[in-house]
Protein backbone atom coordinates (compact mmCIF):
# COMPACT_ATOMS: atom_id res chain seq x y z
CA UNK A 1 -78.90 5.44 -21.92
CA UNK A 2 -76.00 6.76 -20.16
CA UNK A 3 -75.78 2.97 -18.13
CA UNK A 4 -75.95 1.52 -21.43
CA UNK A 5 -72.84 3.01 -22.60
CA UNK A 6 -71.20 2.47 -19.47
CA UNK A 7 -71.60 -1.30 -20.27
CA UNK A 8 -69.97 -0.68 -23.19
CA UNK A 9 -67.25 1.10 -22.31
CA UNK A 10 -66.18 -1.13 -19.77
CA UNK A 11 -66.78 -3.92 -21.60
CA UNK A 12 -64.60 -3.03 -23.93
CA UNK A 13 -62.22 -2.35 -21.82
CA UNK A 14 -62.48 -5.80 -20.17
CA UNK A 15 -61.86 -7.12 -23.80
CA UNK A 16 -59.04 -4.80 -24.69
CA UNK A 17 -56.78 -5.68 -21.64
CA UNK A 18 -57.72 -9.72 -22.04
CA UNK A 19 -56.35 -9.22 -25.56
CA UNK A 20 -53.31 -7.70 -24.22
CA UNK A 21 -52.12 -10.96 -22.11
CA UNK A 22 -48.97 -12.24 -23.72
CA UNK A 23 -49.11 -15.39 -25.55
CA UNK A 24 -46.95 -18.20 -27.25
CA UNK A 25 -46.80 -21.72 -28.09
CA UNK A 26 -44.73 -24.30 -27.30
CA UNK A 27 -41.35 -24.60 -28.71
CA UNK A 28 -39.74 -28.02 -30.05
CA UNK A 29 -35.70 -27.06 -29.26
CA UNK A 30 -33.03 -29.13 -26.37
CA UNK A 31 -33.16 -28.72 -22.65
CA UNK A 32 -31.08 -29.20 -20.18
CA UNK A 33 -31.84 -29.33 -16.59
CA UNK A 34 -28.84 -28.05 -14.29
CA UNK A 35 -28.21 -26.83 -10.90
CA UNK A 36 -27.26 -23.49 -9.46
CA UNK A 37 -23.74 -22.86 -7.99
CA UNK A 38 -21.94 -20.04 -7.08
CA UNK A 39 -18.40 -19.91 -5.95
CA UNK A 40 -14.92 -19.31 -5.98
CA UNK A 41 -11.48 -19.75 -8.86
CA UNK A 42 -8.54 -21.21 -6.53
CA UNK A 43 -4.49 -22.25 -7.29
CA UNK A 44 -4.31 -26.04 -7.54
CA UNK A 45 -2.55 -27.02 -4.20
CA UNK A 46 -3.03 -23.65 -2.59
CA UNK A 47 -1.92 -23.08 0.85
CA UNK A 48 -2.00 -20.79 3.81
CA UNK A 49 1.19 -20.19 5.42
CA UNK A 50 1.85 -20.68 8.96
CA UNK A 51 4.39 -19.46 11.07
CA UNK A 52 6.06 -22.41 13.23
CA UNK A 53 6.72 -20.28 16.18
CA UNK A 54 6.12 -17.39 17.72
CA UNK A 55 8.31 -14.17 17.10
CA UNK A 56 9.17 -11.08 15.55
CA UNK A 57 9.30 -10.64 11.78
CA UNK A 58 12.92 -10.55 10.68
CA UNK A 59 13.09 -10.30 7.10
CA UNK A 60 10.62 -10.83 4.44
CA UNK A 61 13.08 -11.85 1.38
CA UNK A 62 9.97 -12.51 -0.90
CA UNK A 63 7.53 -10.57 -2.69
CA UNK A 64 4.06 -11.31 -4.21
CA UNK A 65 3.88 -12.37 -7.72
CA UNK A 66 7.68 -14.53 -7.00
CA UNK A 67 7.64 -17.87 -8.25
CA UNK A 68 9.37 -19.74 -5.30
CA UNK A 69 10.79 -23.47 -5.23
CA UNK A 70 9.85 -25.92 -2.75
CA UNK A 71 12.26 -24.91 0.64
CA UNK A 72 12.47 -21.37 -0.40
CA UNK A 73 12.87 -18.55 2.43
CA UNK A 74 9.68 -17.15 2.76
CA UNK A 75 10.26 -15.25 6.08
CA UNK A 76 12.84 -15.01 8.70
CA UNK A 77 11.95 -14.83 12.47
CA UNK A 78 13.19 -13.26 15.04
CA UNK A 79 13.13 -15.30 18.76
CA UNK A 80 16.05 -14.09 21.39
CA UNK A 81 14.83 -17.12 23.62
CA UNK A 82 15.59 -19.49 21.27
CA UNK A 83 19.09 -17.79 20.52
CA UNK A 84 19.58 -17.59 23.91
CA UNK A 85 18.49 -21.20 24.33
CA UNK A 86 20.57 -22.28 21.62
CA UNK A 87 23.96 -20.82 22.98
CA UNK A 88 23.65 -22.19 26.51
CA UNK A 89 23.55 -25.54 24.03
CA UNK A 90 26.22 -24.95 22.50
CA UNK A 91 28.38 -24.42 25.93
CA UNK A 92 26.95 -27.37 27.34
CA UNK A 93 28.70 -28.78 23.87
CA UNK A 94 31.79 -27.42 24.05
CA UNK A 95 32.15 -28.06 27.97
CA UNK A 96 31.09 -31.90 28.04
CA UNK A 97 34.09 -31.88 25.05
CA UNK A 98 36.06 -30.16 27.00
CA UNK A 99 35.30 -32.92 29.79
CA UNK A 100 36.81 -35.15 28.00
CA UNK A 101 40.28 -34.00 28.10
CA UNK A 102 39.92 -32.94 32.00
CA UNK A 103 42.08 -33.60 35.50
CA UNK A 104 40.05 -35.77 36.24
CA UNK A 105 40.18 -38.44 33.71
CA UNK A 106 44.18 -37.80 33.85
CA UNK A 107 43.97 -38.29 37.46
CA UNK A 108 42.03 -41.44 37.58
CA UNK A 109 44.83 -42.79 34.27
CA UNK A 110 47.67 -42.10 37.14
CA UNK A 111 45.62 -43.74 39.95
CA UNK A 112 44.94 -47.07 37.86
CA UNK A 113 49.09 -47.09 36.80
CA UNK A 114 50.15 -46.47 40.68
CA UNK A 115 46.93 -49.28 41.75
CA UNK A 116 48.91 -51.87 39.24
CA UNK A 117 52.33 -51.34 39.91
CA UNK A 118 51.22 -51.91 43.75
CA UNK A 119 49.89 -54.82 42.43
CA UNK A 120 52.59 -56.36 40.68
CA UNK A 121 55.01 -55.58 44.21
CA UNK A 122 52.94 -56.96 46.13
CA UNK A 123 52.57 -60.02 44.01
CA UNK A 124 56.18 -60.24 43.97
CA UNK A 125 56.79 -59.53 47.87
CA UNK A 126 53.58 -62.57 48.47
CA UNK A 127 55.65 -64.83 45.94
CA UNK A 128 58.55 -63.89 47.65
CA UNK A 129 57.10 -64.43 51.26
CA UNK A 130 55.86 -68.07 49.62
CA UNK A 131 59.11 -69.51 48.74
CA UNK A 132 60.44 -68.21 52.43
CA UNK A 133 58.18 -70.13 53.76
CA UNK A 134 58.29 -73.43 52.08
CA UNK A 135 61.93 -72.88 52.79
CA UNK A 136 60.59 -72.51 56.54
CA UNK A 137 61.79 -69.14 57.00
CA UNK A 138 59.77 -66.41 58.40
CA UNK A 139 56.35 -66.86 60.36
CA UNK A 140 52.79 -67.74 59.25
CA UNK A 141 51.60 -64.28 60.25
CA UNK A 142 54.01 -62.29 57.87
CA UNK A 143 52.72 -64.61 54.42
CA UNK A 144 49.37 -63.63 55.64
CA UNK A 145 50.33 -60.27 55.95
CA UNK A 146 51.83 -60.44 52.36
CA UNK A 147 48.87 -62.19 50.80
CA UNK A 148 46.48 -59.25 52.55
CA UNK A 149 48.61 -57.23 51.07
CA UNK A 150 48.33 -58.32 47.95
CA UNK A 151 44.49 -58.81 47.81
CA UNK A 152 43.76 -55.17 48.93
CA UNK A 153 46.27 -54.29 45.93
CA UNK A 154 44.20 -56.01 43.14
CA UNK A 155 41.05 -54.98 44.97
CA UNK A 156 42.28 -51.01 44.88
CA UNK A 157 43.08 -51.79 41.20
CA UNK A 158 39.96 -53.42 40.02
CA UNK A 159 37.84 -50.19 41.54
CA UNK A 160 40.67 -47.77 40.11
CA UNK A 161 39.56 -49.08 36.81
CA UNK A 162 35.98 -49.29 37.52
CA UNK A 163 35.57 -45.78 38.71
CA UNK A 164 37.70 -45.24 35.41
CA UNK A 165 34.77 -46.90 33.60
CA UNK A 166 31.85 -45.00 35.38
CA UNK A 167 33.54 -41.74 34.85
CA UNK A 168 34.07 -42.25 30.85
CA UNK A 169 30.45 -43.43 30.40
CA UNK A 170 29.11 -40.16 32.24
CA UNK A 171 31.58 -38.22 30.05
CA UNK A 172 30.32 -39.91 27.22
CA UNK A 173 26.90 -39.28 27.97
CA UNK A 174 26.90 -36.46 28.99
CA UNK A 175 28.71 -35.34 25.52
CA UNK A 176 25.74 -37.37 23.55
CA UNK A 177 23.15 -35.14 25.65
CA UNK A 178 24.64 -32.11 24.98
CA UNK A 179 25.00 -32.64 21.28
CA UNK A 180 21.46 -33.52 20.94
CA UNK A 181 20.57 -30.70 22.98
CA UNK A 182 22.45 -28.85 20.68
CA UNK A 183 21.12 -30.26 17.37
CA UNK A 184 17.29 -30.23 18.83
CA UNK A 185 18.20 -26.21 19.71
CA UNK A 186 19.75 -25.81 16.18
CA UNK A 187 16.88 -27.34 14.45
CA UNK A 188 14.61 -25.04 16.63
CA UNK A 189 16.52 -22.32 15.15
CA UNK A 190 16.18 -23.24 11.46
CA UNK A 191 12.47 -23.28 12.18
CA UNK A 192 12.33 -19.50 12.80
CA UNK A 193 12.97 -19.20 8.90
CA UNK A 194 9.61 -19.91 7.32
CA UNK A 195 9.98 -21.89 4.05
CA UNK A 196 8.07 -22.65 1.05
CA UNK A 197 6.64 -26.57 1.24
CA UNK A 198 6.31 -26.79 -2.40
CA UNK A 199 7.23 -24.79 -5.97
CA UNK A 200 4.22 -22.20 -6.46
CA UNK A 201 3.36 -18.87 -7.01
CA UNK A 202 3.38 -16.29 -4.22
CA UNK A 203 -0.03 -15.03 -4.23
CA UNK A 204 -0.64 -12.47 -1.03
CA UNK A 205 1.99 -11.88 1.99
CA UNK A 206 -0.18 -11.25 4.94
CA UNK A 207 2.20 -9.69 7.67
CA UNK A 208 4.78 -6.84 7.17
CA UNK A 209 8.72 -6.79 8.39
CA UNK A 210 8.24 -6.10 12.03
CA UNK A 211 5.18 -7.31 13.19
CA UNK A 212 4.63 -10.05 15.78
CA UNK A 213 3.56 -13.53 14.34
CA UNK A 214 2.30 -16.65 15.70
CA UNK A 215 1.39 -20.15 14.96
CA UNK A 216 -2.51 -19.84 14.57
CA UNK A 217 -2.68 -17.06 11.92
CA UNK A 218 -1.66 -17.31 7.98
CA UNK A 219 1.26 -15.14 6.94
CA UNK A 220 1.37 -15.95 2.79
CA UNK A 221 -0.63 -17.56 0.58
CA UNK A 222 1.04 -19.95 -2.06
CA UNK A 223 -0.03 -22.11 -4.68
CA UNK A 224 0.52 -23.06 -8.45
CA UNK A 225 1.04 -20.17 -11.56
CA UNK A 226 -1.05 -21.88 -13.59
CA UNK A 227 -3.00 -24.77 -12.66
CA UNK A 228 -6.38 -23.64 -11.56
CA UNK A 229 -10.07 -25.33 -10.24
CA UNK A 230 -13.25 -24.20 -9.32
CA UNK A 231 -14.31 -24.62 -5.79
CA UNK A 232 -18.43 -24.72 -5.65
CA UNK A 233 -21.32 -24.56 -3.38
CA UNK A 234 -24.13 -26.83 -3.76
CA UNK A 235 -26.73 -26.97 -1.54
CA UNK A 236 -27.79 -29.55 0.06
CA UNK A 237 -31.27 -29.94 -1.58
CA UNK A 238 -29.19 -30.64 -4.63
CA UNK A 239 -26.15 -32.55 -3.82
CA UNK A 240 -27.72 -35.91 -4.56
CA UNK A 241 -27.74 -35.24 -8.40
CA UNK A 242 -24.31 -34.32 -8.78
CA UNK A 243 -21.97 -36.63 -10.23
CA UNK A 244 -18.04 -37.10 -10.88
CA UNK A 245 -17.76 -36.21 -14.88
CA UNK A 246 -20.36 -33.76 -14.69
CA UNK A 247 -20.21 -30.81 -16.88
CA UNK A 248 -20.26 -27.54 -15.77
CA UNK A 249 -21.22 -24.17 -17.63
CA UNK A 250 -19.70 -21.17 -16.05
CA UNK A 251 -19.29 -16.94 -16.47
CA UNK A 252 -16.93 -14.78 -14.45
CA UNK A 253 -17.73 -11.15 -13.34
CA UNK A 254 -14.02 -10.62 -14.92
CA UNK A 255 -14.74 -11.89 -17.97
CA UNK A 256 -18.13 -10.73 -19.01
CA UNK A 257 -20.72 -12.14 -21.60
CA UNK A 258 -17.63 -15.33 -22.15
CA UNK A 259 -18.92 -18.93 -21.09
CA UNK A 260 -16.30 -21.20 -20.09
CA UNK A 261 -17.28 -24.97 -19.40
CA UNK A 262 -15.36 -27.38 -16.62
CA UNK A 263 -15.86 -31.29 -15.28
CA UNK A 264 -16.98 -32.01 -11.71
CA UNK A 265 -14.12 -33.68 -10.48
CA UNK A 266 -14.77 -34.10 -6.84
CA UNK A 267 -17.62 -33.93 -4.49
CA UNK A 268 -16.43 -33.00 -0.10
CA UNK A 269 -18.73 -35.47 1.41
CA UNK A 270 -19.14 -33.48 4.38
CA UNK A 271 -21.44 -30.44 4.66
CA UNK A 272 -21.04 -27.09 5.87
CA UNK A 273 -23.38 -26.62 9.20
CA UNK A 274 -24.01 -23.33 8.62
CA UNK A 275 -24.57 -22.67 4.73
CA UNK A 276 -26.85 -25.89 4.54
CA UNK A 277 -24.01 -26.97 1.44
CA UNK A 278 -21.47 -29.02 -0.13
CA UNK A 279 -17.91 -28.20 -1.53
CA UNK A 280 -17.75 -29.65 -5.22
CA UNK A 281 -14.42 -28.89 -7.41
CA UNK A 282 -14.38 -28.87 -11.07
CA UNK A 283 -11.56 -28.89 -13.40
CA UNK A 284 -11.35 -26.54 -16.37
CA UNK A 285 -11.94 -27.38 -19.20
CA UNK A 286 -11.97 -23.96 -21.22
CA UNK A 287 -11.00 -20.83 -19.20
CA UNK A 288 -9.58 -18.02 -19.96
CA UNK A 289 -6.21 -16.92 -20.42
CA UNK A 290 -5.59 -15.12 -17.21
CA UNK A 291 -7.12 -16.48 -14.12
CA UNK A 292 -6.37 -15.32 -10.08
CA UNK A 293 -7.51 -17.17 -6.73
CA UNK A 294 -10.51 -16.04 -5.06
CA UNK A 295 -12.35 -14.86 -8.35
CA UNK A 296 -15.84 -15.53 -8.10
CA UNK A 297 -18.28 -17.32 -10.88
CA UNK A 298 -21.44 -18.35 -11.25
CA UNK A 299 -21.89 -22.12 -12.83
CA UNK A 300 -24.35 -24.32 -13.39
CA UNK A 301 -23.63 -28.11 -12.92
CA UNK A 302 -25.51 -30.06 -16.12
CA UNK A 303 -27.85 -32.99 -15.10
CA UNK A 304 -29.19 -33.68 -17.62
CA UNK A 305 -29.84 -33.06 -21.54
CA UNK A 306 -32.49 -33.72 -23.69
CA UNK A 307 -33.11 -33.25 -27.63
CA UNK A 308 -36.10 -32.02 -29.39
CA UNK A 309 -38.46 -31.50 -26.04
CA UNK A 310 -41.41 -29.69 -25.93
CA UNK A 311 -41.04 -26.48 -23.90
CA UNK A 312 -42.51 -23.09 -22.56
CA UNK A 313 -41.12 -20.48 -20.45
CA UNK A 314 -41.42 -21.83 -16.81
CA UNK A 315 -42.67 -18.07 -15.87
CA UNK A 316 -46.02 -19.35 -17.79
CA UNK A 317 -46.87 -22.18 -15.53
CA UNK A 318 -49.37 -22.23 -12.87
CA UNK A 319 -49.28 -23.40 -9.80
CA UNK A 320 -45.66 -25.43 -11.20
CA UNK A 321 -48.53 -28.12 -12.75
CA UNK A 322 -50.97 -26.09 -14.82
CA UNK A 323 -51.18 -23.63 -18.12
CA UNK A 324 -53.47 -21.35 -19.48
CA UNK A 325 -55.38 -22.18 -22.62
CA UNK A 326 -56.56 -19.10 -24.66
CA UNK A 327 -59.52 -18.88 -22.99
CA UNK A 328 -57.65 -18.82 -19.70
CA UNK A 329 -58.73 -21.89 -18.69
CA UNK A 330 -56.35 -23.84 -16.58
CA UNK A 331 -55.03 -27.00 -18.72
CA UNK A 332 -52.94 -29.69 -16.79
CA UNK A 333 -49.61 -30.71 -17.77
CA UNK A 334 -46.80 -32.82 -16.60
CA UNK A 335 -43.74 -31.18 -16.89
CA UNK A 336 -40.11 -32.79 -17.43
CA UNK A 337 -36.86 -31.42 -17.46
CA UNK A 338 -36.17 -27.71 -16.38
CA UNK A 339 -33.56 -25.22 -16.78
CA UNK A 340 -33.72 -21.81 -14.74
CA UNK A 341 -35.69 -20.17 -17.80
CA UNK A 342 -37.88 -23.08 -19.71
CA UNK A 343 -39.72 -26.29 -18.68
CA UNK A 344 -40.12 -29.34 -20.89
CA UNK A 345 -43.96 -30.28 -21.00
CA UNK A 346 -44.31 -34.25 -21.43
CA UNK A 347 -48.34 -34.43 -21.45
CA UNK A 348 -50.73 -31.83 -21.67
CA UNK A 349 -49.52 -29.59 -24.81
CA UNK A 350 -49.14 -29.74 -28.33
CA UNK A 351 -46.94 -27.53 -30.27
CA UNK A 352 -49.55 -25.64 -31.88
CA UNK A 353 -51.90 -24.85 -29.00
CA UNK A 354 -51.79 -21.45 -27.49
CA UNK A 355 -51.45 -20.58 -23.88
CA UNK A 356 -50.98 -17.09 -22.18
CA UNK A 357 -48.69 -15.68 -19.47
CA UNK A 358 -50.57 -15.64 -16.09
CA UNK A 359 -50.79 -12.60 -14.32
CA UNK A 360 -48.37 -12.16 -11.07
């Protein structure tokens, strides 16, 4: 007797928690099938800032939150080897100038005059000597004494002037050098005051007056007040489906329970080694009123949409190609379209049958 209700008891029991299995049926309503993203809000034609040089930090005449103009002064760096560098320029300048006006060139001016007036005597004294001579007066030796004369007088001249020539064109060039010297050292100088490439906001200053900075690492951030994108990961499994034009359903931890919606705008074509994904940018197009760089969102990137589809919870499939009936029997269906809660069911199910929630 006491087996017999035993049997009972448990059989009851059996019944009572097979009754308690949740159940639905299928629901006639639109799907859409999406993919996942995470990622990241970011200033349209945002920028890290590097420092051209190496130095000491100067000034900082900036603060962030300043809207700046494109060749603003961000920063102001401190260098002494390129003062140094650029004064020793500056002498060269001032002393190949200075060059110009020397002895020297006076020297060589008095040396051509004296070299032509020797010239011109002794071109008179040969002409002289000449008309002696046809006159047959004087000897053959002194006309060829005057005409020696003469040719080592235009000779001295000729070099006077040549040396004249040499000397101006190293002056010259030498003053060209210099100057350049001088402009490439000025330039150099400019350079140690960091300025803005473009009209933006100031979003972060990364150093502080006084500390050391150099060419590999970021000192600001800039970018635009009010044009903003969304930077997002795909992964790879998924990049194939995603298309310019795309829409784009998104929620911000900053602005909770609000949906905003954007357009895939862009797609990197190269993949990141490490996270297995691809950079995809979207364009707003509702946000919110106030947005900042580097807020993160979760999105999902629409596929595809579909009207009036059959559908169940996708947490009541089995095996991602079966269902059970009400007499958890495992029915076969061919499912459609899927969202990250509910699965369209093209064949298998009708809207009235019943199927319960398998068990985890």
């Amino acid at each position: 007797m006491k087996k017999f209700f035993c049997f009972v008891f448990l059989l009851s029991l059996f019944i009572s928690c097979k009754s308690k299995k949740e159940k639905i049926s299928p629901v006639v309503e639109n799907i859409s099938e999406s993919v996942y993203a995470s990622g990241i809000i970011k200033s349209r034609n945002q920028y890290q800032v590097f420092s051209t040089v190496n130095g000491l930090i100067q000034q900082i005449p900036v603060t962030e939150g300043d809207m700046v103009k494109k060749g603003t002064s961000l920063f102001k760096i401190l260098n002494e080897t390129s003062k140094l560098n650029r004064d020793n320029a500056q002498l060269a300048a001032d002393f190949a100038n200075e060059n110009k006006r020397s002895d020297k060139l006076n020297e060589l001016k008095i040396n051509i005059d004296f070299a032509k007036i020797k010239m011109e005597n002794d071109g008179v004294l040969l002409q002289r000597q000449k008309n002696l001579w046809e006159q047959n007066i004087g000897t053959k030796n002194e006309l060829d004494q005057r005409e020696l004369s003469y040719k080592n007088s235009v000779t001295n001249y000729q070099a006077a002037k040549l040396r004249m020539n040499d000397l101006q064109k190293q002056m010259d060039f030498s003053a060209k050098q210099s100057q350049k010297t001088l402009q490439i050292s000025s330039t150099i100088s400019r350079d140690y005051t960091i300025k803005s490439e473009r009209e933006g906001k100031v979003y972060s200053i990364l150093k502080e007056q006084g500390e050391m900075v150099n060419t590999q690492t970021p000192v600001a951030v800039i970018g635009d007040a009010a044009d903003f994108y969304l930077e997002l990961q795909i992964d790879e499994l998924d990049i194939a489906k995603i298309k310019p034009g795309q829409k784009v359903i998104l929620n911000l931890d900053s602005y909770k329970g609000e949906v905003f919606e954007a357009r895939v705008e862009k797609i990197n074509p190269i993949m990141n080694e490490r996270s297995r994904s691809f950079i995809v940018e979207a364009a707003f197009v509702t946000k919110p009123a106030v947005l900042y760089p580097n807020l993160t969102t979760e999105a999902n990137v629409v596929i595809q949409t579909k009207d009036k589809a059959l559908t169940i919870p996708r947490n009541y499939l089995v095996e991602d190609s079966f269902v059970l009936d009400k007499d958890e029997n495992k029915v076969p269906v061919t499912v459609g379209l899927r969202d990250y809660k509910k699965a369209e069911i093209l064949k298998g199910l009708k809207a009235t049958d019943i199927i319960l929630k398998p068990a985890k």
